[in-house]
PDB file of N, CA and C in Angstrom:
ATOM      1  N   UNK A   1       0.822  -1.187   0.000  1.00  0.00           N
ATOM      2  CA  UNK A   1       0.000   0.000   0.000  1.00  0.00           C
ATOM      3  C   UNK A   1       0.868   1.253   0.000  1.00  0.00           C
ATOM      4  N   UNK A   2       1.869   1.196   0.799  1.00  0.00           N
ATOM      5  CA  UNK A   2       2.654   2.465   0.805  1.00  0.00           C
ATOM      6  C   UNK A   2       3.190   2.709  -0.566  1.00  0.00           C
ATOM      7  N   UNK A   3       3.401   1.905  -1.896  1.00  0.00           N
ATOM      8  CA  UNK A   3       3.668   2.421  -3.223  1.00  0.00           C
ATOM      9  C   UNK A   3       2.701   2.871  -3.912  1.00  0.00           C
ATOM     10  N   UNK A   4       1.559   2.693  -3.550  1.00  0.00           N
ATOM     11  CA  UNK A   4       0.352   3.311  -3.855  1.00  0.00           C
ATOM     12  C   UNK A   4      -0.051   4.840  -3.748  1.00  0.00           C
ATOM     13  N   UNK A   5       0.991   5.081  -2.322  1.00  0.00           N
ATOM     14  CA  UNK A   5       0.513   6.519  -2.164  1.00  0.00           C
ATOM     15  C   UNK A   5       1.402   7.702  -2.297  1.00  0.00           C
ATOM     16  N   UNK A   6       2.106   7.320  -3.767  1.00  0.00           N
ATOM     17  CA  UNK A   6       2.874   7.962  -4.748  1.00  0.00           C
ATOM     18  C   UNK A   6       1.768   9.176  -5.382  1.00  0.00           C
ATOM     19  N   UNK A   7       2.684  10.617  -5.656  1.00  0.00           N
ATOM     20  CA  UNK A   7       1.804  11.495  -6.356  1.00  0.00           C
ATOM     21  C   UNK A   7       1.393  11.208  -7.539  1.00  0.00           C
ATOM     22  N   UNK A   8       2.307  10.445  -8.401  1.00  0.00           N
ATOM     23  CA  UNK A   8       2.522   9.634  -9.946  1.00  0.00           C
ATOM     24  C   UNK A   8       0.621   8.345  -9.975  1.00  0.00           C
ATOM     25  N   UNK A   9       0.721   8.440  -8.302  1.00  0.00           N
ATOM     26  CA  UNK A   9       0.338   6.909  -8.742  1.00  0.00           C
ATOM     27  C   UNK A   9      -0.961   7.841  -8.013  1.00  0.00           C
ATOM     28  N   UNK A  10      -1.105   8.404  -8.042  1.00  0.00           N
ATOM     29  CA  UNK A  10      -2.489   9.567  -7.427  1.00  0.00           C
ATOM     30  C   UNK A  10      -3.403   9.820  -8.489  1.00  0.00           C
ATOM     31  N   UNK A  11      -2.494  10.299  -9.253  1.00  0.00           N
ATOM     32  CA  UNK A  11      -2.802  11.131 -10.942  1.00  0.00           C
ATOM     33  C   UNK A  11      -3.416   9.891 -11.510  1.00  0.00           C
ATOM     34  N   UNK A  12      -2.511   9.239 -11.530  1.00  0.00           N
ATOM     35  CA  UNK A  12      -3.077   7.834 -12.417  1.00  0.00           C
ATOM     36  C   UNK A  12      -4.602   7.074 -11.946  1.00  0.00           C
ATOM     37  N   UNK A  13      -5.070   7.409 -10.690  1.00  0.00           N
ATOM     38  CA  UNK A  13      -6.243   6.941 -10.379  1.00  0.00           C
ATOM     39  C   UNK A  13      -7.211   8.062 -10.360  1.00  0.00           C
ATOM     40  N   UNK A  14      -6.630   9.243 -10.334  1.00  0.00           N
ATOM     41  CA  UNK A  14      -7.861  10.185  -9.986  1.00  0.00           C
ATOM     42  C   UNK A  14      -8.959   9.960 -11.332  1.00  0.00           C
ATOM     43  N   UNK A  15      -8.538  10.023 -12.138  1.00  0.00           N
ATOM     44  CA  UNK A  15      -9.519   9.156 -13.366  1.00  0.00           C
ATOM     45  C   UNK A  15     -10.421   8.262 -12.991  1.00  0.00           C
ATOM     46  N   UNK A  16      -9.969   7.062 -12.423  1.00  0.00           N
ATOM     47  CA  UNK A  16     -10.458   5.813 -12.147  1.00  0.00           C
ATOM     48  C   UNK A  16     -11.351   6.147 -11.153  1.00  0.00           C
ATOM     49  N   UNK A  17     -10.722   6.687  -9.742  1.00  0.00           N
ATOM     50  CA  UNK A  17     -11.499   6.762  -8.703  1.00  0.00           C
ATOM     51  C   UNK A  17     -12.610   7.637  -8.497  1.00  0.00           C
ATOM     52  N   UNK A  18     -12.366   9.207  -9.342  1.00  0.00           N
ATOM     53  CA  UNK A  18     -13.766   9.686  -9.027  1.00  0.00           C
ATOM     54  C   UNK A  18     -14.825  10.213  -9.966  1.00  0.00           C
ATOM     55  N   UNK A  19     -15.669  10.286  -9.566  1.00  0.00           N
ATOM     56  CA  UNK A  19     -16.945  10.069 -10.313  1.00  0.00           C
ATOM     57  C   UNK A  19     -17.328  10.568 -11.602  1.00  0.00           C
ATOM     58  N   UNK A  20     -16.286  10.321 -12.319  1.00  0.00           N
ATOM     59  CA  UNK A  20     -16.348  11.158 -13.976  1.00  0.00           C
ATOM     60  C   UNK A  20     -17.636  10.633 -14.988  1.00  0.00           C
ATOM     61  N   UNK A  21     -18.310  11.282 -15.597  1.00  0.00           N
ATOM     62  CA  UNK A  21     -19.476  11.222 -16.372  1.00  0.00           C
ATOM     63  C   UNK A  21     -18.604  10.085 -17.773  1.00  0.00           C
ATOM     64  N   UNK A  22     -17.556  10.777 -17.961  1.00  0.00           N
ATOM     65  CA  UNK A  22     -16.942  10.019 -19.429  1.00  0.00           C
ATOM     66  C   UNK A  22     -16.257   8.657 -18.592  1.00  0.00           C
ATOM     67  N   UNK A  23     -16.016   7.344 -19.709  1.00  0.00           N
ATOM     68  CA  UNK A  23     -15.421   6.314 -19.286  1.00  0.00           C
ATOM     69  C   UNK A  23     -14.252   6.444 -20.105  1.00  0.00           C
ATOM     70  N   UNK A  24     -13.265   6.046 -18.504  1.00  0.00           N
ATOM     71  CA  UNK A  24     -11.647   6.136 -19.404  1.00  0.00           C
ATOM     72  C   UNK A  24     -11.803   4.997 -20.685  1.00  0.00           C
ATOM     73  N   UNK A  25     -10.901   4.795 -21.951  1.00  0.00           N
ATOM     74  CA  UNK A  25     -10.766   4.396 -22.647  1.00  0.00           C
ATOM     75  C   UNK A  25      -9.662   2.840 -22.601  1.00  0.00           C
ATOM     76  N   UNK A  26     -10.036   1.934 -23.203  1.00  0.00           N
ATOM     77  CA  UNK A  26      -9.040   1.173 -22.466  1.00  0.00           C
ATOM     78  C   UNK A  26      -7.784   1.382 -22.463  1.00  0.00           C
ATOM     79  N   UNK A  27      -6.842   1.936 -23.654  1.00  0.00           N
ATOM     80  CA  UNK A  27      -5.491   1.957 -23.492  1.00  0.00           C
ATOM     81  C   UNK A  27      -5.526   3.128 -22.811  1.00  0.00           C
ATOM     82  N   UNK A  28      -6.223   3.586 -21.828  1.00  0.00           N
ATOM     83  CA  UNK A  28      -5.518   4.650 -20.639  1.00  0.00           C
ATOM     84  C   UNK A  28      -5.388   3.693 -19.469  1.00  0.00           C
ATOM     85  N   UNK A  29      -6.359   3.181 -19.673  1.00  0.00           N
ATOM     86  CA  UNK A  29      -6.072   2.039 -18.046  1.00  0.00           C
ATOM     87  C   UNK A  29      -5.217   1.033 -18.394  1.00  0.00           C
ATOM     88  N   UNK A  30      -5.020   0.401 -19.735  1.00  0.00           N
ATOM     89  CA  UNK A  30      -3.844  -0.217 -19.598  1.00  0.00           C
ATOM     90  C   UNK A  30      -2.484   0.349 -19.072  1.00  0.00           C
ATOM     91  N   UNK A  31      -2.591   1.534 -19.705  1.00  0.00           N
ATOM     92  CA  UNK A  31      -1.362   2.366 -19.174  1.00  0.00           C
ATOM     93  C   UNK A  31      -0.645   2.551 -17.954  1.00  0.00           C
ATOM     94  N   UNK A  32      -2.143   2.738 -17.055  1.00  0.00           N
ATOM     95  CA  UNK A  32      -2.225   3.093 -15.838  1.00  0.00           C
ATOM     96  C   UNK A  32      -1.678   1.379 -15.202  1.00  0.00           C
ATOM     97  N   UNK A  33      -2.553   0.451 -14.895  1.00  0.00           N
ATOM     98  CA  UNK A  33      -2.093  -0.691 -14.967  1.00  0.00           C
ATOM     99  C   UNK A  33      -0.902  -0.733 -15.120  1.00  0.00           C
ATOM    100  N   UNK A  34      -0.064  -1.252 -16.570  1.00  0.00           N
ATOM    101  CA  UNK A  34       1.124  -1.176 -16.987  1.00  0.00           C
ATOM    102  C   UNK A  34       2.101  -0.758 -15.907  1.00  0.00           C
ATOM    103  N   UNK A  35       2.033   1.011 -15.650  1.00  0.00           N
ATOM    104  CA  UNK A  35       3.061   1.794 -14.765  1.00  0.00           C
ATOM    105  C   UNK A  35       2.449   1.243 -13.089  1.00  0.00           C
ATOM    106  N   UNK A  36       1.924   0.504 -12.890  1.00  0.00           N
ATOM    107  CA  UNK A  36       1.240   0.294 -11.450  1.00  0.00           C
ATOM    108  C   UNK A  36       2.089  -1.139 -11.161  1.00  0.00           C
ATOM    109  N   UNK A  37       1.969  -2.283 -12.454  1.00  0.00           N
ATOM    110  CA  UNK A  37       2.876  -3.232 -12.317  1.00  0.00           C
ATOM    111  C   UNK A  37       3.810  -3.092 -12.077  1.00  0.00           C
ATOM    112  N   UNK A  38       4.757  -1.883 -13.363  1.00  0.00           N
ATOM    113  CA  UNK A  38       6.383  -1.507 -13.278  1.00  0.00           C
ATOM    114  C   UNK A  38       6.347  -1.439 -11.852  1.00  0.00           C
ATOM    115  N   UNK A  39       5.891  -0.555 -11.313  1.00  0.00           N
ATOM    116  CA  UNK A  39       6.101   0.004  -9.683  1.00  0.00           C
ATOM    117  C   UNK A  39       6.309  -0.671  -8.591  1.00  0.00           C
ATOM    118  N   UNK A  40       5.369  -1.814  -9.068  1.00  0.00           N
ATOM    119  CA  UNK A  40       4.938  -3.316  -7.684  1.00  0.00           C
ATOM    120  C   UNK A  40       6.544  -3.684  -8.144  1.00  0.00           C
ATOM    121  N   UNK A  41       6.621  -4.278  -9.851  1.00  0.00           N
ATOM    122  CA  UNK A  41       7.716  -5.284  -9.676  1.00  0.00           C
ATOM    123  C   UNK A  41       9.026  -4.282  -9.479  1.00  0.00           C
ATOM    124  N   UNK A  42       8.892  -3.368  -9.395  1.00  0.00           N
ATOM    125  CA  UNK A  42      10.415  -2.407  -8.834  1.00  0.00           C
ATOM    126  C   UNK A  42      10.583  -2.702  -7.727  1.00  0.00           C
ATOM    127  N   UNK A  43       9.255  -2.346  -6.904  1.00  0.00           N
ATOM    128  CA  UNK A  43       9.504  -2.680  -5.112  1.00  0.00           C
ATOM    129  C   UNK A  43       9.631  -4.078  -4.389  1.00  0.00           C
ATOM    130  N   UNK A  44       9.067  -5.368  -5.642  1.00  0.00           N
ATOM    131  CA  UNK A  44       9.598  -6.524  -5.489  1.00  0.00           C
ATOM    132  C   UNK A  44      11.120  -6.652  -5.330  1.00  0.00           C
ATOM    133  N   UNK A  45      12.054  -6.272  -6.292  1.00  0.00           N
ATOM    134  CA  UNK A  45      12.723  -6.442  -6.504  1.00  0.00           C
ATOM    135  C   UNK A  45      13.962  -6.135  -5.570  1.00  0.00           C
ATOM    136  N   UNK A  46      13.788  -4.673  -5.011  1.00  0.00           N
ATOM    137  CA  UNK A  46      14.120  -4.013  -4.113  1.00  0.00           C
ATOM    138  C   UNK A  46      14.089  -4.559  -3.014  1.00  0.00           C
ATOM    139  N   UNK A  47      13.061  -5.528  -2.422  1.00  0.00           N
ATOM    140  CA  UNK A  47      12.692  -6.343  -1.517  1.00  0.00           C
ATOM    141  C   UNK A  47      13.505  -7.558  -1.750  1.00  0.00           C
ATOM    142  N   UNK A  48      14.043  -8.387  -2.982  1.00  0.00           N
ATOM    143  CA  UNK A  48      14.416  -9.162  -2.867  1.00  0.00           C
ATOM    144  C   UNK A  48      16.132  -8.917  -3.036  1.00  0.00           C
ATOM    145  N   UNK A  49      16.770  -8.061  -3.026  1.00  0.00           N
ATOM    146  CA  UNK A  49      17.647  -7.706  -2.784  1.00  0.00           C
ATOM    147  C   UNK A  49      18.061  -7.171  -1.711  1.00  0.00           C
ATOM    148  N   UNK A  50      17.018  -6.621  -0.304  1.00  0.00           N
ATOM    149  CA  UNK A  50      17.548  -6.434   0.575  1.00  0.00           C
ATOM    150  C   UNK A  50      17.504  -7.511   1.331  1.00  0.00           C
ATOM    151  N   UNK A  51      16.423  -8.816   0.881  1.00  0.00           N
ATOM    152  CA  UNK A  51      16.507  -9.534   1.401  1.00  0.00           C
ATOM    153  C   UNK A  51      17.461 -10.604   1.411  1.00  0.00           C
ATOM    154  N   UNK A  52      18.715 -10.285   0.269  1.00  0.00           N
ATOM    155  CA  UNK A  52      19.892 -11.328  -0.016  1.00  0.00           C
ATOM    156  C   UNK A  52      20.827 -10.675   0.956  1.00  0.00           C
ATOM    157  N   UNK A  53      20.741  -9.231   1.264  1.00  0.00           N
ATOM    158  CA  UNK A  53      21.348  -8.639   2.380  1.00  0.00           C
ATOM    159  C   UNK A  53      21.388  -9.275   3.583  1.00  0.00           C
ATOM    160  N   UNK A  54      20.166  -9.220   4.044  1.00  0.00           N
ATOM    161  CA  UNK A  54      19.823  -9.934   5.229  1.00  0.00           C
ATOM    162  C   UNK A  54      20.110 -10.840   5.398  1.00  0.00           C
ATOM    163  N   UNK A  55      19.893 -12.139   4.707  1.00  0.00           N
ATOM    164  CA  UNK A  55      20.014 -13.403   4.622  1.00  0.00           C
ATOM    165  C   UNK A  55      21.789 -13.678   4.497  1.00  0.00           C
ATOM    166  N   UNK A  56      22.285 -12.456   3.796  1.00  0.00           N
ATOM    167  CA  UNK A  56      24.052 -13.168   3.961  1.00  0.00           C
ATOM    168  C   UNK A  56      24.626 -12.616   5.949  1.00  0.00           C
ATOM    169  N   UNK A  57      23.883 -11.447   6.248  1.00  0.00           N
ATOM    170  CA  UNK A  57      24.102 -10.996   7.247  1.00  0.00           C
ATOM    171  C   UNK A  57      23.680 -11.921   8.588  1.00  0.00           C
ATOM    172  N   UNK A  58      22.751 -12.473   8.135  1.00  0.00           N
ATOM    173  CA  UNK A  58      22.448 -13.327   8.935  1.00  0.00           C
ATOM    174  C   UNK A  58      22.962 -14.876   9.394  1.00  0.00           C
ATOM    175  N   UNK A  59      23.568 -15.045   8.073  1.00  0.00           N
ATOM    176  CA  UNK A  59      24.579 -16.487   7.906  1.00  0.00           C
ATOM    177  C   UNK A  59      25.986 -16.070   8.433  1.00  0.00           C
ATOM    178  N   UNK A  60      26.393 -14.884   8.309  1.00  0.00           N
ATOM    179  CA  UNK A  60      27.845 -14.111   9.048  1.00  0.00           C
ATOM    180  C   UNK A  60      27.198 -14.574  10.733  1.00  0.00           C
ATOM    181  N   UNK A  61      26.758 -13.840  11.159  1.00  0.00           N
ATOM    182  CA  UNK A  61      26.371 -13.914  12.510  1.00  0.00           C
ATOM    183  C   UNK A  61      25.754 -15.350  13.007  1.00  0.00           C
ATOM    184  N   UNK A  62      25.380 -16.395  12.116  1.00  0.00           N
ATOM    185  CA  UNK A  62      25.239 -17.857  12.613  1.00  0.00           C
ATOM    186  C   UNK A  62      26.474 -18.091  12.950  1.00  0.00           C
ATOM    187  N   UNK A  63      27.566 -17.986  11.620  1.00  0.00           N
ATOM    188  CA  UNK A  63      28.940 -18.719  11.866  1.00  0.00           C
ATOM    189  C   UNK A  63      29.609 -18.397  12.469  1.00  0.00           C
ATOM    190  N   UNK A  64      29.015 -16.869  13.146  1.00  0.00           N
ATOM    191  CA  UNK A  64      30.224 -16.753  14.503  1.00  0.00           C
ATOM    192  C   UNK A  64      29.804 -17.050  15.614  1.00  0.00           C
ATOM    193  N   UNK A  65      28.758 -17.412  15.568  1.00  0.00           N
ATOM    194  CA  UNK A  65      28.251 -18.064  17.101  1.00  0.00           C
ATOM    195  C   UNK A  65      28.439 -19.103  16.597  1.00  0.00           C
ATOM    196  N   UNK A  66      28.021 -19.898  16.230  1.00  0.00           N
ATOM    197  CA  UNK A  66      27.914 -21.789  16.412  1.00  0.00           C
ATOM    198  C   UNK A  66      29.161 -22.621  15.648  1.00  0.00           C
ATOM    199  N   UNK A  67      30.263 -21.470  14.647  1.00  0.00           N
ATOM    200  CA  UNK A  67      31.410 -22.399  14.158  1.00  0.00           C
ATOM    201  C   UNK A  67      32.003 -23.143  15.586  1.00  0.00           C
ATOM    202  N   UNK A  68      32.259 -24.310  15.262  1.00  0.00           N
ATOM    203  CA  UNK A  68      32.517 -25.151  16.340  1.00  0.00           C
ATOM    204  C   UNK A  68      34.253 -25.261  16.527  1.00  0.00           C
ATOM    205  N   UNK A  69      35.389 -24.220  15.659  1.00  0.00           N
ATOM    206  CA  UNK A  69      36.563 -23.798  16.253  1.00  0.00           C
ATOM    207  C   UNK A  69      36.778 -22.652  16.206  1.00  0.00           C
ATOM    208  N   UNK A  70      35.502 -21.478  15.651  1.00  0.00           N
ATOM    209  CA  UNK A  70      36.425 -19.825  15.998  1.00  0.00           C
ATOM    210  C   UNK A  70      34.971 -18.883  16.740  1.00  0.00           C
ATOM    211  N   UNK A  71      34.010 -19.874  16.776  1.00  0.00           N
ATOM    212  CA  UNK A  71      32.398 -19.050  17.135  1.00  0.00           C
ATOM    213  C   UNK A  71      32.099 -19.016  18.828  1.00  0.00           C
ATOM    214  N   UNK A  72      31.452 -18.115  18.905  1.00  0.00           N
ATOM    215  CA  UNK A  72      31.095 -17.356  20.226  1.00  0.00           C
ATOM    216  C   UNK A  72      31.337 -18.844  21.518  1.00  0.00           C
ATOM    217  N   UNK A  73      30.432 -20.048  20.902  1.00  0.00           N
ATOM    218  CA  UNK A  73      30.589 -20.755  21.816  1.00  0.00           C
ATOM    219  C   UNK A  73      31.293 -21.908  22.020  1.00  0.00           C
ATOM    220  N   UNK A  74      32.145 -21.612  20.753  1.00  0.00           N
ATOM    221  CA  UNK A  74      33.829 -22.308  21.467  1.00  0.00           C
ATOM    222  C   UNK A  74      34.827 -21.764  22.038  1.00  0.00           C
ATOM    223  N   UNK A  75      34.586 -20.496  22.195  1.00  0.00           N
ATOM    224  CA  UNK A  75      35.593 -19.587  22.907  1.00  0.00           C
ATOM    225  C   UNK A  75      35.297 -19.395  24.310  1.00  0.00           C
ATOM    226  N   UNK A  76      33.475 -19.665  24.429  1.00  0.00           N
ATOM    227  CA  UNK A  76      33.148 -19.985  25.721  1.00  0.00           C
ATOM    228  C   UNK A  76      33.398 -20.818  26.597  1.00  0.00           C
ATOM    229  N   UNK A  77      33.685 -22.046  25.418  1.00  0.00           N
ATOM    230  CA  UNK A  77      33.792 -23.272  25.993  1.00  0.00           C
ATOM    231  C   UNK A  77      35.545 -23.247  26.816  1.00  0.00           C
ATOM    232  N   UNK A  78      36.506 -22.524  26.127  1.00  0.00           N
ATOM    233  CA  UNK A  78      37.593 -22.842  26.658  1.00  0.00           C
ATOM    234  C   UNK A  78      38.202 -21.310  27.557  1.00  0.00           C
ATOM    235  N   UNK A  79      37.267 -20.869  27.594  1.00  0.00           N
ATOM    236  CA  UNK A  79      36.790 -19.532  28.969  1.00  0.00           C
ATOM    237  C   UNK A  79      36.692 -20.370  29.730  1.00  0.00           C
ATOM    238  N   UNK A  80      35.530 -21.246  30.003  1.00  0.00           N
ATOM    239  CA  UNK A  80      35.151 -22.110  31.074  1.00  0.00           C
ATOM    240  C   UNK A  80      36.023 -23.813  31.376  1.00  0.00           C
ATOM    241  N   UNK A  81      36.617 -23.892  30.520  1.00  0.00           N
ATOM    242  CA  UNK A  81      37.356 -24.767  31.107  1.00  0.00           C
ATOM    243  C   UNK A  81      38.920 -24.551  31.708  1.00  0.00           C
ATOM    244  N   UNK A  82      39.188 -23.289  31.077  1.00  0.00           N
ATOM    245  CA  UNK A  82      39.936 -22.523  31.930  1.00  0.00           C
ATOM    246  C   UNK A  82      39.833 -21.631  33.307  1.00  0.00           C
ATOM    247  N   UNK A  83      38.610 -21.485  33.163  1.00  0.00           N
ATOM    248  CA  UNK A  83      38.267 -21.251  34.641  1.00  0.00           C
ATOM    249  C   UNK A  83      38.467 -22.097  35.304  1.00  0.00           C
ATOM    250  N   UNK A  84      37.641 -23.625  35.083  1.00  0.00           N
ATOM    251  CA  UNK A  84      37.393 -24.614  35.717  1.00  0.00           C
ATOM    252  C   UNK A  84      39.033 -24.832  36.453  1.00  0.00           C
ATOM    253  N   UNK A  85      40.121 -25.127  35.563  1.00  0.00           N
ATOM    254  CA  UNK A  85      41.290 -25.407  35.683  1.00  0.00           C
ATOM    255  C   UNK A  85      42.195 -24.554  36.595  1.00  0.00           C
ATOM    256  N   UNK A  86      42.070 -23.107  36.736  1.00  0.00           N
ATOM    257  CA  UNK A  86      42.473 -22.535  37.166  1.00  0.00           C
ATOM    258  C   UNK A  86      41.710 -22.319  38.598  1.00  0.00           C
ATOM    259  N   UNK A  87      40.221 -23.016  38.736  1.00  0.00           N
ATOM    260  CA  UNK A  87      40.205 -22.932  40.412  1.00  0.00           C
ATOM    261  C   UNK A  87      40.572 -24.139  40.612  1.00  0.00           C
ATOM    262  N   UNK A  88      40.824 -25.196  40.125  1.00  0.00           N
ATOM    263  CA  UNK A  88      42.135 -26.294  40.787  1.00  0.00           C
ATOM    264  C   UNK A  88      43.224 -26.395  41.208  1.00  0.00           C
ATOM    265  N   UNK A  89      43.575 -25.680  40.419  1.00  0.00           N
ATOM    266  CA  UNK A  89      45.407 -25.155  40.829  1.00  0.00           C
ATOM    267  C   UNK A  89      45.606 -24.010  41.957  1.00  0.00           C
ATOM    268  N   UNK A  90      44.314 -23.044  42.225  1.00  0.00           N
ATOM    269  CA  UNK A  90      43.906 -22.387  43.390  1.00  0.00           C
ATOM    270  C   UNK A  90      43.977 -22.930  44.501  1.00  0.00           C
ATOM    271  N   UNK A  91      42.619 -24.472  44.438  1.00  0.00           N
ATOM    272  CA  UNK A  91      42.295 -25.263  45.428  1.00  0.00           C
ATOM    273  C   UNK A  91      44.026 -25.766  46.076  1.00  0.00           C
ATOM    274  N   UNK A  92      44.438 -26.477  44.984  1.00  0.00           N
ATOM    275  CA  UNK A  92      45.523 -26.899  45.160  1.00  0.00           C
ATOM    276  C   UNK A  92      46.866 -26.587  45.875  1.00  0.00           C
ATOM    277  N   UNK A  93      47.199 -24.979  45.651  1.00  0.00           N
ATOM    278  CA  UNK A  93      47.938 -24.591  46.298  1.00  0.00           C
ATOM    279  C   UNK A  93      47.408 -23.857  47.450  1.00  0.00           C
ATOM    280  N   UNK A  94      45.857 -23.812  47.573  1.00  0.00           N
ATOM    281  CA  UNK A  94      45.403 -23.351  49.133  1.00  0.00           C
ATOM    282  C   UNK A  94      46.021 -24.392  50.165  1.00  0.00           C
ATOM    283  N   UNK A  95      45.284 -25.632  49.724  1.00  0.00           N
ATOM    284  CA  UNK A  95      45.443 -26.835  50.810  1.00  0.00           C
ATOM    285  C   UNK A  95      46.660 -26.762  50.532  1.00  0.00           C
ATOM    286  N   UNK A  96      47.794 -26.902  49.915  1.00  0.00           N
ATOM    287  CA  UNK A  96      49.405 -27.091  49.854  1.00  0.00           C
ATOM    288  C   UNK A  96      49.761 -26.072  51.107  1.00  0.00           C
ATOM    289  N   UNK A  97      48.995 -24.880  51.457  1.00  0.00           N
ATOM    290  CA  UNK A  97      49.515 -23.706  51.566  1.00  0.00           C
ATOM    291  C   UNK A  97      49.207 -24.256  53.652  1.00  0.00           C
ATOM    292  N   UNK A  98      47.869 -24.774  53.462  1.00  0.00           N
ATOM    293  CA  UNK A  98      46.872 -24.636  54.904  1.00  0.00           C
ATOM    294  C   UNK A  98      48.383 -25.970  55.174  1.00  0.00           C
ATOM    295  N   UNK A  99      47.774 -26.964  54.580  1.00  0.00           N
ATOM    296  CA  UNK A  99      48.970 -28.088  55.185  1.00  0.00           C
ATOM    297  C   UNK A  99      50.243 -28.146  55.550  1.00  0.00           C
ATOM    298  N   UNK A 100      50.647 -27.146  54.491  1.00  0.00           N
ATOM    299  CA  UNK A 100      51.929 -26.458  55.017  1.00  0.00           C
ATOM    300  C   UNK A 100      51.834 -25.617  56.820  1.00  0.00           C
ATOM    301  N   UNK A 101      51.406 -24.880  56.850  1.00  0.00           N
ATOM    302  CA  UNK A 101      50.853 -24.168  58.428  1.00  0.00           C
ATOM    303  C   UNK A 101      50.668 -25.087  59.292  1.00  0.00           C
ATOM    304  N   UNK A 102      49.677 -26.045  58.972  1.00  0.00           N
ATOM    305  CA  UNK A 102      48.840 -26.447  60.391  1.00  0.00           C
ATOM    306  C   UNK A 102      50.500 -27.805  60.603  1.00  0.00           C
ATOM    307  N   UNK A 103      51.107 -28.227  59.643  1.00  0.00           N
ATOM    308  CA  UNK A 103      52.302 -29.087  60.024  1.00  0.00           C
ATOM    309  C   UNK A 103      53.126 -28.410  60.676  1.00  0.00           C
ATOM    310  N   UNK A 104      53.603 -26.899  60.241  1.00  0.00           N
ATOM    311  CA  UNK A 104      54.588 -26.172  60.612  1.00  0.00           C
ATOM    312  C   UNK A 104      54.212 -25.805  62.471  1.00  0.00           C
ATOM    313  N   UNK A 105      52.772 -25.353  62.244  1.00  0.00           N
ATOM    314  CA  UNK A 105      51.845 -25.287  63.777  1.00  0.00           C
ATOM    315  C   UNK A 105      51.992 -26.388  64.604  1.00  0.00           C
ATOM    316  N   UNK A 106      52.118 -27.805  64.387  1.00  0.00           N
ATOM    317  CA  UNK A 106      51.644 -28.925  64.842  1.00  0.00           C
ATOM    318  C   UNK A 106      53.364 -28.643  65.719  1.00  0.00           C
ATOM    319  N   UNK A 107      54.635 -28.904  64.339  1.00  0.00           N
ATOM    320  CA  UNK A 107      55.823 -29.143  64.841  1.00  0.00           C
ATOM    321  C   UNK A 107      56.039 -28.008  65.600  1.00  0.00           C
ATOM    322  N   UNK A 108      55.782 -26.937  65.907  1.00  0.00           N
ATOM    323  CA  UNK A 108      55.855 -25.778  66.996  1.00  0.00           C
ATOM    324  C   UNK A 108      55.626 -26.243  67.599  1.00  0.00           C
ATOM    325  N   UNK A 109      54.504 -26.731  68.070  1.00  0.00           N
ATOM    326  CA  UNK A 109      53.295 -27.108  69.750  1.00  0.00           C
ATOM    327  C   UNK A 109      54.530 -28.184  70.022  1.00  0.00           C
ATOM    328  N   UNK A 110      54.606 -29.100  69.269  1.00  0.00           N
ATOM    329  CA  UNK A 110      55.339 -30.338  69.803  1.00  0.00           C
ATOM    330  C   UNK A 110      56.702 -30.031  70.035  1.00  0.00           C
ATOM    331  N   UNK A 111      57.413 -29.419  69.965  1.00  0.00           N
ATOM    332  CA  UNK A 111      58.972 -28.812  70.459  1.00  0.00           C
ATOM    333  C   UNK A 111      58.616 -27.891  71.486  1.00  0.00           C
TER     334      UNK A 111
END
């Protein structure tokens, strides 16, 4: 509807639409017709070209989330298993750290 409410495409109906005593002739309404198609299949077209836009823009942004060695959630994946890893080696040298003390504590008390 919004190509419809062209000034071009105004003119071309004011004929048609209001209440004229004479009847347009047919090759005026073919005409009219004719330039009403051009118009639709322009804005088709236009449509299907932004829609190859979209559609490649949209396949960019799949493959960076879901490629399974450079996308959003394989980089997550080794975020989190590096986390994971790195509170082990935390854990690890806590208790290294406590066991260290409470032995060093123990051999105090006992001397």
């Amino acid at each position: 509807m919004q190509l419809l409410k062209n000034q071009k495409t105004d003119v071309l109906f004011k004929g048609v639409m209001s209440n004229q005593n004479e009847p347009l002739n047919i090759y005026e309404l073919a005409t009219r017709v004719q330039f009403l198609e051009e118009k639709i299949m322009d804005g088709i077209e236009q449509l299907k070209e932004s829609h190859k836009c979209v559609r490649s823009d949209v396949s960019k942004i799949k493959q960076a989330v879901y490629d399974p060695d450079k996308g959003l959630y394989a980089r997550l994946k080794v975020v989190e298993n590096t986390r994971d890893s790195d509170s082990k080696v935390i854990w690890l040298i806590f208790s290294g750290l406590a066991g260290g003390f409470i032995t060093f504590l123990g051999s105090m008390l006992m001397n």
